[in-house]
Every structure is written in C-alpha cells, then in structure tokens.
Protein backbone atom coordinates (compact mmCIF):
# COMPACT_ATOMS: atom_id res chain seq x y z
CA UNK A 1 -16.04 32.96 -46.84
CA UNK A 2 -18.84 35.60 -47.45
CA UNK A 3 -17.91 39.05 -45.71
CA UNK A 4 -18.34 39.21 -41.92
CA UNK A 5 -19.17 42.52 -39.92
CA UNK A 6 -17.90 42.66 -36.28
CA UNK A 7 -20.09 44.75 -34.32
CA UNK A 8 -18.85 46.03 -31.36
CA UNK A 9 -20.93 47.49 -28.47
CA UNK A 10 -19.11 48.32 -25.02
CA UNK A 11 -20.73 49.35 -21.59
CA UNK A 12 -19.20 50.22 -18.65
CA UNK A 13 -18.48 46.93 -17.48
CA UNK A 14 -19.03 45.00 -20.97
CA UNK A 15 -18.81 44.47 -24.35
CA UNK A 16 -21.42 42.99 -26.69
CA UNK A 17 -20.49 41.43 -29.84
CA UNK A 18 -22.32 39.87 -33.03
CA UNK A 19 -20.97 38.80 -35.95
CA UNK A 20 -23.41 39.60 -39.15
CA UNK A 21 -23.08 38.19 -42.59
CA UNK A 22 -22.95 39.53 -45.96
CA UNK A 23 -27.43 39.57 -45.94
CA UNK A 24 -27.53 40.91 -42.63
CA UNK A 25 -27.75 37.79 -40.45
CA UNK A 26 -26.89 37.53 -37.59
CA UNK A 27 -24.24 34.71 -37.43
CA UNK A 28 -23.80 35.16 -33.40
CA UNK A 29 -24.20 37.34 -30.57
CA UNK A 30 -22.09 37.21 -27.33
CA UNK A 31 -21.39 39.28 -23.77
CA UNK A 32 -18.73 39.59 -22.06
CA UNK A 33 -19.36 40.65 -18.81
CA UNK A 34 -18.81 42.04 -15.15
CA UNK A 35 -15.00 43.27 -16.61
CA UNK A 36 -12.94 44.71 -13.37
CA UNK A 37 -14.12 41.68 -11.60
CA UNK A 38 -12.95 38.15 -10.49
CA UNK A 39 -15.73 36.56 -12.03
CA UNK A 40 -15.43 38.31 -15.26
CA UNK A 41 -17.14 35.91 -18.29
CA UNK A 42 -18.25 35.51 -21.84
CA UNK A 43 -21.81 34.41 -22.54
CA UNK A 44 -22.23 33.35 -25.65
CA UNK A 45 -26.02 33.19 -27.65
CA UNK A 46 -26.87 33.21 -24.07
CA UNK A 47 -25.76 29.73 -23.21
CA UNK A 48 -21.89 29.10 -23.46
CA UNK A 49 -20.06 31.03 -21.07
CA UNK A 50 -16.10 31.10 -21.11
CA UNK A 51 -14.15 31.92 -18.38
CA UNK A 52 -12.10 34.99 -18.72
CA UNK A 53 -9.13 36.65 -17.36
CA UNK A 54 -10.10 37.73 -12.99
CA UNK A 55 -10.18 41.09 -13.43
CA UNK A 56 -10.41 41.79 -17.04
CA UNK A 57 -10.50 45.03 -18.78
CA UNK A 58 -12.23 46.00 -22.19
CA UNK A 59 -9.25 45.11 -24.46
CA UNK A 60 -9.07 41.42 -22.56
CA UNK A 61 -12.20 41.02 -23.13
CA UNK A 62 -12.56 41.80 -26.60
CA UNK A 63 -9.48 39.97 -27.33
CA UNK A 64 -11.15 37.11 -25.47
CA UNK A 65 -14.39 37.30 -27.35
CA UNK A 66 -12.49 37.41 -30.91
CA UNK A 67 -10.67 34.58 -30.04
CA UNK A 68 -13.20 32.36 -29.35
CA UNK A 69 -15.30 33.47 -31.98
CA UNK A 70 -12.20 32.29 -34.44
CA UNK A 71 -11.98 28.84 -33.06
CA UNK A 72 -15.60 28.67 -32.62
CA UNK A 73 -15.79 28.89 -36.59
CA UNK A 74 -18.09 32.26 -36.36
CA UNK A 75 -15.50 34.70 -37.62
CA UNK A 76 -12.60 34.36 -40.36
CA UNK A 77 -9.32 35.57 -39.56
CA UNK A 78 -10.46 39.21 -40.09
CA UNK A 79 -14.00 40.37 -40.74
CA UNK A 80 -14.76 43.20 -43.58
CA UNK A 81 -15.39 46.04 -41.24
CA UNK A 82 -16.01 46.58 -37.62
CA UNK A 83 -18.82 49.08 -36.18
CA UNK A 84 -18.66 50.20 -33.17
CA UNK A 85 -21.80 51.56 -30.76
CA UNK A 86 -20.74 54.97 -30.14
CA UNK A 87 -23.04 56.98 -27.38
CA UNK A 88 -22.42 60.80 -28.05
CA UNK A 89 -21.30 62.74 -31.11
CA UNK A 90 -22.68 65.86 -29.84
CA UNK A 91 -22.96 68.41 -33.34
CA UNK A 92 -19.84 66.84 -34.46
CA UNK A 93 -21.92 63.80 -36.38
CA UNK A 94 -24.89 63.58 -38.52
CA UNK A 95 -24.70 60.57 -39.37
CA UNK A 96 -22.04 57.15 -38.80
CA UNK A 97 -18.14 58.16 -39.36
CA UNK A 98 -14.93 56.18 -40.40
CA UNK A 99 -12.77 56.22 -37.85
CA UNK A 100 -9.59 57.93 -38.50
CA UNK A 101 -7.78 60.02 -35.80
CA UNK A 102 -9.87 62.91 -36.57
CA UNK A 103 -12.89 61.19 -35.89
CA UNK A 104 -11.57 59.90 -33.07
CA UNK A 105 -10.32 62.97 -31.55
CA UNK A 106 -13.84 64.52 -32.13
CA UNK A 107 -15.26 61.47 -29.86
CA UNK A 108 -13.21 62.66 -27.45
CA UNK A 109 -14.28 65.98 -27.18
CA UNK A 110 -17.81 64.84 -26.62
CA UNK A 111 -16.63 62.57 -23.75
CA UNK A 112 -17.75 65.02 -21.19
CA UNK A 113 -21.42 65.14 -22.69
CA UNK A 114 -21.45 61.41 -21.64
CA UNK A 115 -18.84 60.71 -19.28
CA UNK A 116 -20.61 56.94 -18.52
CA UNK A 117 -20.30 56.04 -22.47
CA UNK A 118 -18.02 57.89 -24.61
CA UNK A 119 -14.93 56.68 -22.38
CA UNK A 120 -15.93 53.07 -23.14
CA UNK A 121 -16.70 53.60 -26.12
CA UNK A 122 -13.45 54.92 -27.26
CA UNK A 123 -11.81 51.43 -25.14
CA UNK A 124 -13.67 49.34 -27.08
CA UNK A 125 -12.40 51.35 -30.21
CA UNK A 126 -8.98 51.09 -29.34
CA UNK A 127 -8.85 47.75 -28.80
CA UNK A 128 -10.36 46.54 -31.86
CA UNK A 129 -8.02 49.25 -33.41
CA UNK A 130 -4.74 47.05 -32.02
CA UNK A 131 -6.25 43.62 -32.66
CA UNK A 132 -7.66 44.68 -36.54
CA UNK A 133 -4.87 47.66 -37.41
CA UNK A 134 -6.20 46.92 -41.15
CA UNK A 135 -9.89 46.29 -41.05
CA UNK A 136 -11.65 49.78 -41.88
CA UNK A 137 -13.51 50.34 -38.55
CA UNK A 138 -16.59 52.76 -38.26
CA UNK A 139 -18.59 54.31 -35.46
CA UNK A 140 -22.78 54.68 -35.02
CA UNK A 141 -23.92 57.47 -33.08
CA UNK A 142 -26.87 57.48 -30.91
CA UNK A 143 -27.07 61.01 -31.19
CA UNK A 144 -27.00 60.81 -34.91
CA UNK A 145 -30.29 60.03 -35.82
CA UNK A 146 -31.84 62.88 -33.34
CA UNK A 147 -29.98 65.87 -35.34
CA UNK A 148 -32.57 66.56 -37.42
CA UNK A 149 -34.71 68.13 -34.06
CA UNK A 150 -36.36 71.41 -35.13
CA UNK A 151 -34.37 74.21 -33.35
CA UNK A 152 -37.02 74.69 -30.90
CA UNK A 153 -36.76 70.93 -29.87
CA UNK A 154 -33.29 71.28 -29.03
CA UNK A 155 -32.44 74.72 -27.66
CA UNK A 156 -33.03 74.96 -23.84
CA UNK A 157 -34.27 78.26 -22.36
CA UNK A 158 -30.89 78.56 -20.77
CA UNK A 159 -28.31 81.88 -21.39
CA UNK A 160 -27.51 81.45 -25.16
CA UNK A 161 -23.68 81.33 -24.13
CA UNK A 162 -24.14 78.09 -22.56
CA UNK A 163 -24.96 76.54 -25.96
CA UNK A 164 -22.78 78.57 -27.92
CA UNK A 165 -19.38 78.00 -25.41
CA UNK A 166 -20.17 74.61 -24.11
CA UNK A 167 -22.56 72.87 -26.44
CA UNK A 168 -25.26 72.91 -23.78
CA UNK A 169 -28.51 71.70 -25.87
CA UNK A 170 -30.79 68.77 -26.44
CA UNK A 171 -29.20 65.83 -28.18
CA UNK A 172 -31.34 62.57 -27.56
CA UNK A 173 -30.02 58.73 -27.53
CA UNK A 174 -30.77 55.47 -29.00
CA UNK A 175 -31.13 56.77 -32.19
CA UNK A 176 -30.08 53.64 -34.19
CA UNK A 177 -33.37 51.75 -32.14
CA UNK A 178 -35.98 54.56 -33.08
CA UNK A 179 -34.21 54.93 -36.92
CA UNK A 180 -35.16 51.15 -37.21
CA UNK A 181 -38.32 51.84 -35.48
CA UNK A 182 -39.60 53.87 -37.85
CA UNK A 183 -38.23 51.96 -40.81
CA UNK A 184 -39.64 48.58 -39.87
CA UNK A 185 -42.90 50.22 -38.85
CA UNK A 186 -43.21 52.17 -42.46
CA UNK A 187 -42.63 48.66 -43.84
CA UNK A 188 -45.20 46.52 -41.65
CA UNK A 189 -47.17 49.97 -42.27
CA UNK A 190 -46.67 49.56 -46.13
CA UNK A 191 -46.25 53.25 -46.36
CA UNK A 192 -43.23 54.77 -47.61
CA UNK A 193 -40.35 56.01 -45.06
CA UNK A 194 -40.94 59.77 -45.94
CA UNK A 195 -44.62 59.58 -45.29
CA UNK A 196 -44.66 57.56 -42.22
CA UNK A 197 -45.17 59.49 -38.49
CA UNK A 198 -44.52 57.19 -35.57
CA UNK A 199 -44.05 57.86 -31.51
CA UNK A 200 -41.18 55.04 -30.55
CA UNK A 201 -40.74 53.84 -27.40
CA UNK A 202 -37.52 52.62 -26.68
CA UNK A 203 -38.44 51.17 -22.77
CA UNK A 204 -34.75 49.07 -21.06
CA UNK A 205 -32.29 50.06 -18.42
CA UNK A 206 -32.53 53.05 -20.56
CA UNK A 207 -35.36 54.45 -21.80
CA UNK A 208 -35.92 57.17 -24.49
CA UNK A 209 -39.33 58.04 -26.47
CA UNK A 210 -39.18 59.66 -29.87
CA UNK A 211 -41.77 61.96 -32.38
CA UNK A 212 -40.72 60.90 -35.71
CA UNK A 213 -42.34 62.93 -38.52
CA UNK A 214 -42.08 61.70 -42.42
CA UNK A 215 -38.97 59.30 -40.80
CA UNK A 216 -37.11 62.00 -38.99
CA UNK A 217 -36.97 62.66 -35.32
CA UNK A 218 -38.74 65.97 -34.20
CA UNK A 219 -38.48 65.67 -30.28
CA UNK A 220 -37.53 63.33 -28.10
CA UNK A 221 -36.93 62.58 -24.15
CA UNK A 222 -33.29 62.53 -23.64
CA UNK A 223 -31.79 65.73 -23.70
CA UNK A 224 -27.62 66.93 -23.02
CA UNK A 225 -27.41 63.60 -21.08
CA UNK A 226 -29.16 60.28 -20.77
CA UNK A 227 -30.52 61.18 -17.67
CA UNK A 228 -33.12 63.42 -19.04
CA UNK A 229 -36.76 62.25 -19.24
CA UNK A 230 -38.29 58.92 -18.43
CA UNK A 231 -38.43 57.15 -15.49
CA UNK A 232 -35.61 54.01 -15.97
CA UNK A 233 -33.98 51.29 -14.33
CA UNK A 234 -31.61 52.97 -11.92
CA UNK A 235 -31.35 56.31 -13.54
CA UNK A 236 -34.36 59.34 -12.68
CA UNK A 237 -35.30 60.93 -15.42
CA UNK A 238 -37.02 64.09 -15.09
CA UNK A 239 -36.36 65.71 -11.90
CA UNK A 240 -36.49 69.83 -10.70
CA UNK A 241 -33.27 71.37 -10.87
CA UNK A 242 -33.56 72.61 -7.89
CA UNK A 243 -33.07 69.48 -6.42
CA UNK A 244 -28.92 69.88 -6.50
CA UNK A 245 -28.84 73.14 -4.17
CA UNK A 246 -31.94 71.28 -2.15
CA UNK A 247 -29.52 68.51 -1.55
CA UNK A 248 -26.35 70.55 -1.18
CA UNK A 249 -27.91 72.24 1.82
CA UNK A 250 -28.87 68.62 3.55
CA UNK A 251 -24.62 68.09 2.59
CA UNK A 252 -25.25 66.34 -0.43
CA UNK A 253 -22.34 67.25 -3.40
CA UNK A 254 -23.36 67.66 -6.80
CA UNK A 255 -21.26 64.63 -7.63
CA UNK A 256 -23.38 62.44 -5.57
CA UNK A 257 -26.44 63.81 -6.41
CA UNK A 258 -25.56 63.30 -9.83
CA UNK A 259 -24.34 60.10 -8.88
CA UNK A 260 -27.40 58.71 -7.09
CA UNK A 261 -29.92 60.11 -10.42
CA UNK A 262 -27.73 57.97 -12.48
CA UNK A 263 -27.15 54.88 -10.32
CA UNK A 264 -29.79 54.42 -7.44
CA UNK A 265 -32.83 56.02 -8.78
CA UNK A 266 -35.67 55.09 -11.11
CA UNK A 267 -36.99 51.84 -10.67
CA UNK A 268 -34.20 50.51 -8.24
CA UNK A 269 -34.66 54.05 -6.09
CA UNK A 270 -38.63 53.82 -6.06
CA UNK A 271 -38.81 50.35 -5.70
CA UNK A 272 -35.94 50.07 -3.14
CA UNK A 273 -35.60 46.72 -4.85
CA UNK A 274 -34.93 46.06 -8.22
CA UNK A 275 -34.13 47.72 -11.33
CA UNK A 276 -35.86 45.06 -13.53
CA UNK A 277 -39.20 45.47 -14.44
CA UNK A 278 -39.96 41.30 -14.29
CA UNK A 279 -39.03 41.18 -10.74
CA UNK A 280 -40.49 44.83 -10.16
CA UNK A 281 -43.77 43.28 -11.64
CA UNK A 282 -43.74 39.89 -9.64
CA UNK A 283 -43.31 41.85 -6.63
CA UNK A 284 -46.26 44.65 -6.53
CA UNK A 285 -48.44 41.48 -7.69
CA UNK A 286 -47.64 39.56 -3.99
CA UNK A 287 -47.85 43.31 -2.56
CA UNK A 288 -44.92 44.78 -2.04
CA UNK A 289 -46.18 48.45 -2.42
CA UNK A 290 -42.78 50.27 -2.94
CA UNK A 291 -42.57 47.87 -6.16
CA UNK A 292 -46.28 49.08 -7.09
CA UNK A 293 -45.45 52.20 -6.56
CA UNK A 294 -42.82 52.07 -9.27
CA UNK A 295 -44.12 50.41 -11.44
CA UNK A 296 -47.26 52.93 -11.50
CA UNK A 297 -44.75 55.86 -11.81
CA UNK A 298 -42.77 53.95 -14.94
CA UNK A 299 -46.20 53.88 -16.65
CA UNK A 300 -47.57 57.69 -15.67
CA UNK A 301 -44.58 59.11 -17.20
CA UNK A 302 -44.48 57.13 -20.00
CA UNK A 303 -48.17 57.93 -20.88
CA UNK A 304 -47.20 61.50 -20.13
CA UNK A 305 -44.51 61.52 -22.59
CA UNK A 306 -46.52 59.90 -25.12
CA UNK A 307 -48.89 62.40 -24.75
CA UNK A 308 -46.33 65.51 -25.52
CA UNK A 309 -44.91 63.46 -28.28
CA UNK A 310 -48.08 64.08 -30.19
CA UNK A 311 -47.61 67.99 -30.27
CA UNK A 312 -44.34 67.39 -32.49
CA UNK A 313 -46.62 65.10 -35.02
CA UNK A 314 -49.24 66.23 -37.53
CA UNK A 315 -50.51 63.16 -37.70
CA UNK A 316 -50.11 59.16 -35.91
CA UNK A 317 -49.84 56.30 -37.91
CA UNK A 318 -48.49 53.92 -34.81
CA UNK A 319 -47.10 54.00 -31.32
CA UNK A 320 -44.60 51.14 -31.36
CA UNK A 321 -42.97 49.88 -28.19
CA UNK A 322 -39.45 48.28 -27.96
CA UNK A 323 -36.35 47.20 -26.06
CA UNK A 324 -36.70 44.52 -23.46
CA UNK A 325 -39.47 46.10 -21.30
CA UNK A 326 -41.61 47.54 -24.11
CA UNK A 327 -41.02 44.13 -25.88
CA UNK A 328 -41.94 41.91 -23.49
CA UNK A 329 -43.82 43.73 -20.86
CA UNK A 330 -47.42 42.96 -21.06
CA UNK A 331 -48.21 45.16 -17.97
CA UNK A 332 -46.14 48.33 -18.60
CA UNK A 333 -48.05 48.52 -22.03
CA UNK A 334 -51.73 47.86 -21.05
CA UNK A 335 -51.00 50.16 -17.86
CA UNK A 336 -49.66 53.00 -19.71
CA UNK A 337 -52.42 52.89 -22.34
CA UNK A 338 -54.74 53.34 -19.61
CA UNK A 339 -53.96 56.89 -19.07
CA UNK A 340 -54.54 57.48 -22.74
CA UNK A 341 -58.09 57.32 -23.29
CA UNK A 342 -58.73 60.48 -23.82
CA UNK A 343 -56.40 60.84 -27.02
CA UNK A 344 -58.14 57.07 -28.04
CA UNK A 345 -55.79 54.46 -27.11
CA UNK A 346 -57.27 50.98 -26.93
CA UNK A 347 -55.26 48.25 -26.53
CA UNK A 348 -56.22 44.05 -27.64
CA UNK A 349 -55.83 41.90 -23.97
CA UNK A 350 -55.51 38.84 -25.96
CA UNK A 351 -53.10 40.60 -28.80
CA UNK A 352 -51.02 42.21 -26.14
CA UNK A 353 -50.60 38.99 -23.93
CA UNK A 354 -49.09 37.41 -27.08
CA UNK A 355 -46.75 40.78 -27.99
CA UNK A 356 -48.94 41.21 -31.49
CA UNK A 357 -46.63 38.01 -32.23
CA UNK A 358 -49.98 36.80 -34.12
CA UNK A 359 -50.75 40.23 -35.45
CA UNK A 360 -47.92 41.44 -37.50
CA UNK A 361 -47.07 43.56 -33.80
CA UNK A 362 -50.24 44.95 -33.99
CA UNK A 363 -52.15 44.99 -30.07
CA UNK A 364 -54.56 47.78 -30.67
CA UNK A 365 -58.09 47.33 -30.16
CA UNK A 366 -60.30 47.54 -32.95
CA UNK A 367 -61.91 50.51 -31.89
CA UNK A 368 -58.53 52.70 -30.62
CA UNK A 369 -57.63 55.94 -32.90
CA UNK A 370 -54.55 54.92 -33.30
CA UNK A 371 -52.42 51.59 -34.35
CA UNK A 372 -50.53 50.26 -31.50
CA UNK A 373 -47.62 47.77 -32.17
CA UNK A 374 -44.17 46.01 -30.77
CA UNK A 375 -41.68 45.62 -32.51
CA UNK A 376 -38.20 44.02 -31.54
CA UNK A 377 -35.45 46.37 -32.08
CA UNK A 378 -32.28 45.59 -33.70
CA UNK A 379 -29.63 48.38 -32.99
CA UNK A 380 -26.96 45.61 -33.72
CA UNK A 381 -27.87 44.76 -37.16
CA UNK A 382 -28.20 48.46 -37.93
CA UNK A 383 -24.95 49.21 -36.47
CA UNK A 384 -23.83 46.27 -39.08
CA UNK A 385 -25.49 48.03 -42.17
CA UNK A 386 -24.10 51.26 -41.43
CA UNK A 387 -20.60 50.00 -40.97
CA UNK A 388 -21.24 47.76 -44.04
CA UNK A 389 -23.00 50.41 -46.60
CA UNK A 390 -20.11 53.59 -45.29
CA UNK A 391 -17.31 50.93 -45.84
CA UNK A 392 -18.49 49.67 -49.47
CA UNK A 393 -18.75 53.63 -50.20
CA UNK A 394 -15.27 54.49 -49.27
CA UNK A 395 -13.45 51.32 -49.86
CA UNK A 396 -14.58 49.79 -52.95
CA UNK A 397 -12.66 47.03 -53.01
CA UNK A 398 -14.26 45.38 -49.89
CA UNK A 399 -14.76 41.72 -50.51
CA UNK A 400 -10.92 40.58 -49.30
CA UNK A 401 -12.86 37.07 -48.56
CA UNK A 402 -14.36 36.66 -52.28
C-alpha cells in the first residue's frame, strides 16, 4: 500500500481527521464530534456517522476514528507519519516541528497564549502518541507562517517588559490557510511565489485577514490571541480595552468578559441569533434587523481591514477570499466590496453568484483595479505535505509500506 498521512486536527469538542495519499489526495475526511457529550459521533465524508462512546473524550475519539478508518479499508495498519494542527507556537516555531519531548514541552509553554487550542491540541497529540508509539508524528503551527511580520507589525505599543518577560506581541493564526493562499493564487496567477503580493481572507467561525508581500506575511488581524481583529462567529474581534474595567465596574470579572468576547459575541452576540452566516443571511432577508445588523458589521470590518492591509503591500495582484463564509458567501463578498470603491474594487454579479467556479476563482469586474478571486482552502492537505516533506527529511527510510 502507497504511504498514508494521518492528519490530525482537534477542537475543543472534536477532532477532524483525513487520511492523504502518497500524491496528496485526499483518501477521506471525517469528524468526530460533540466529545463530553451523550450524543458524541463520528461523521464520516459527511454522510456516515458512527456512534461513539456517551461521553467521549479526545483519545476515545481518535481511537474511534482510527478504528473505523482500518476496517473501513482507508488506512493500513499504521500510516507513514501523522501531522497534527497545532494552534500556537508563540517564537518557539518558524516553521512545522517533529515532535519529540522537547517540542512538546515547548507547546506547552505556549498553552497560555491560547488556552482554547494548545490544550487540545496537545490531547490530540498524546493520543495519537499512545495509539502510533512508532509512527514519526509532526506538528503545523498556525503561528508559523506569520513569523516573518516586520517588527513593527508585531510589537504592540505596550511597556517593552511585557514582550520581553511574557511574550506579549502580535502572532497571527491560520497561517497554513493564507500560506496556501498565496501559493495557489501565485499559481492560478502564473507568477512566481517570491513575486506574488496577495490580501487573504480567511472568513469561518474564525476569521483572520493577511498582507502577504513576495509570499510572506507582513501584517495580519489576529494578534497575542485569536480574539484580535475581525468580527467572527461568536468571538468579537476588535474591541476598546477599556471595555474590561467598564465592565468590572457594572460587576462583570475579567474572566467573563473574556469569556463572553470569545463565546457570545460576534455574529451570535450582534445577531442574538446565530453564529452562522447562512442562517444570519436568511434571516436579515425576511427582516429580522438584529441579523442585518450583523451581517452589515461582518462586512464594514472586513472592508476596513482590507483597506489597512494595503499599507503593508507595495503592490496587489489579488484579494482572495476563503474558508466557508468567504467560499461560499455570495453576500458577505459583494457587500464588503461595496465599501471599497474608492481603492477600485468591482466585483462580477454573475461571476460571484457562481464563486468564480467558471472563472478560474476570478469574480472581479472587468473594470476593478484589482483581481478579485475565491479560492477553497486546504489547511488539511498542507498539514499532510508538511508532515510528509519534514518526515522524508529526517527519516529517510520512510516508505515501511513499499
């Protein structure tokens, strides 16, 4: 059997899992989901669900999930490597790491950067440690691709001890979605990587927007946290400061505050309804103002961010939108393009009600400044190629299924 790369992606309350062959293809993609609950399941291509254990934790599950993908046919007895999605490797990583105890132990010193992810990360990790003790495993850092940020990107105007005794600095996430941005947009671009300057949208539950000059990031939204910058599904994005002591004198404790930014705000918090942008959408078109009202706010900031991107780029050779909103949204895109006239945005109805499906991605009007395209990201099968590529250059002998 051709080598297989596990990839391994775990969220608070699930773990996604593909299985990618020796080109790159994706062989099968499955979720398990709503772990530390009775109705905890695996969904499999989006269709087969298995039952699993009430109550399951990340190790069930992932023991589970490799189970089934065994008798299922989709994964030999043990695949070639195993990456794992890995959310913050603060200064620690410049790029995707073997995991060894060191590397491991450096994870965990960056768990308070992202106390949502990095725990979860490191479960998901651990279990795939105990069920493969002997396949080399590697880890993909959001963070990673955002280290090359100009000093004056990432330094806040804070006391410099903050940054030098805690770390305290911008680090930006999803950087294996805007890496591939700007790769498959230099290719449908046919420019080389080096000379290709791209804003990326990254638009989900999380949302992040990124400069990205001659194929590095320059700036970009997120910032210590994933809190920082766009509006998003239940999290705030940009808010003052000032807000915490605000709250604290209405009785409010910095742990809910910080609790309420993360988990009731953005589109759930404006809308008072949802946190996805289909039934958000659906909504404000029947009339339901508070959904209008968040939707509007979604695509103000995100025009607004767009906007600063272009100070950290000397010149613009796309703005691609991704991730399941930018991907599929229609009205998020045409809406937000219409606060950007003035820098020359135009934007195709007819390309952009197909997604620039017909278009190579393309939905820019013929007479905007500026390309326009969607692209469908694919953090999975770059978390693959990094595991694969780091794996082949440390372990040369890596084809135990040749």
């Amino acid at each position: 059997m051709d080598d297989q790369i596990l990839v391994v992606n775990c969220g608070s309350s699930s773990v996604k899992i593909a299985v990618f062959d020796s080109h790159g293809t994706v062989l099968v993609s499955a979720l398990a989901e709503k772990l530390g609950q009775p109705d905890a399941r695996l969904v499999a291509d989006g269709e087969e669900s298995v039952s699993l254990p009430a109550m399951a934790d990340h190790h069930q599950a992932l023991e589970a999930s490799i189970e089934w993908l065994q008798r299922a046919g989709y994964l030999s007895t043990e695949p070639t490597a195993i990456g794992h999605r890995v959310v913050h490797g603060g200064e620690a990583f410049h790029k995707a790491a073997l995991l060894d105890e060191n590397a491991i132990r450096a994870i965990e010193s960056c768990a308070d950067l992202a106390p949502l992810h990095n725990p979860v990360n490191l479960a998901g990790i651990e279990a795939a440690r105990r069920l493969f003790p002997e396949v080399p495993q590697v880890a993909v850092f959001d963070t990673a691709f955002h280290q090359s940020l100009p000093r004056h990107a990432w330094l806040y105007a804070l006391p410099r001890r903050f940054y030098e005794d805690y770390g305290v600095r911008r680090y930006g996430f999803h950087g294996t979605s805007h890496q591939y941005m700007a790769e498959e947009a230099a290719r449908r671009l046919d420019k080389p990587l080096e000379e290709t300057s791209i804003i990326s949208a990254h638009l989900g539950n999380g949302c992040s927007i990124t400069a990205i000059r001659n194929g590095q990031s320059v700036d970009t939204s997120m910032g210590l946290t994933p809190l920082e910058g766009l509006v998003m599904g239940t999290r705030s994005g940009d808010v003052d400061p000032g807000l915490f002591d605000f709250l604290a004198a209405k009785g409010v404790t910095a742990e809910e505050t910080h609790r309420i930014l993360n988990r009731e705000s953005g589109l759930l918090g404006l809308s008072g309804h949802t946190s996805d942008m289909r039934n958000l959408v659906n909504a404000a078109r029947e009339g339901n103002g508070q959904c209008k009202d968040a939707f509007e706010v979604f695509c103000f900031r995100l025009a607004r961010y767009i906007g600063a991107m272009m100070v950290s780029l000397e010149q613009l050779d796309a703005l691609v939108f991704t991730g399941g909103i930018g991907e599929n949204s229609t009205d998020v895109r045409a809406r937000t393009l219409e606060h950007l006239v003035l820098p020359g945005f135009r934007v195709d109805p007819a390309a952009n009600a197909h997604h620039g499906r017909n278009h190579g991605g393309h939905i820019a009007a013929a007479n905007s400044r500026f390309p326009v395209m969607v692209i469908p990201t694919r953090e999975e099968a770059m978390i693959a190629r990094e595991a694969r590529a780091l794996v082949a250059d440390s372990h040369p002998r890596t084809s135990r299924h040749h």
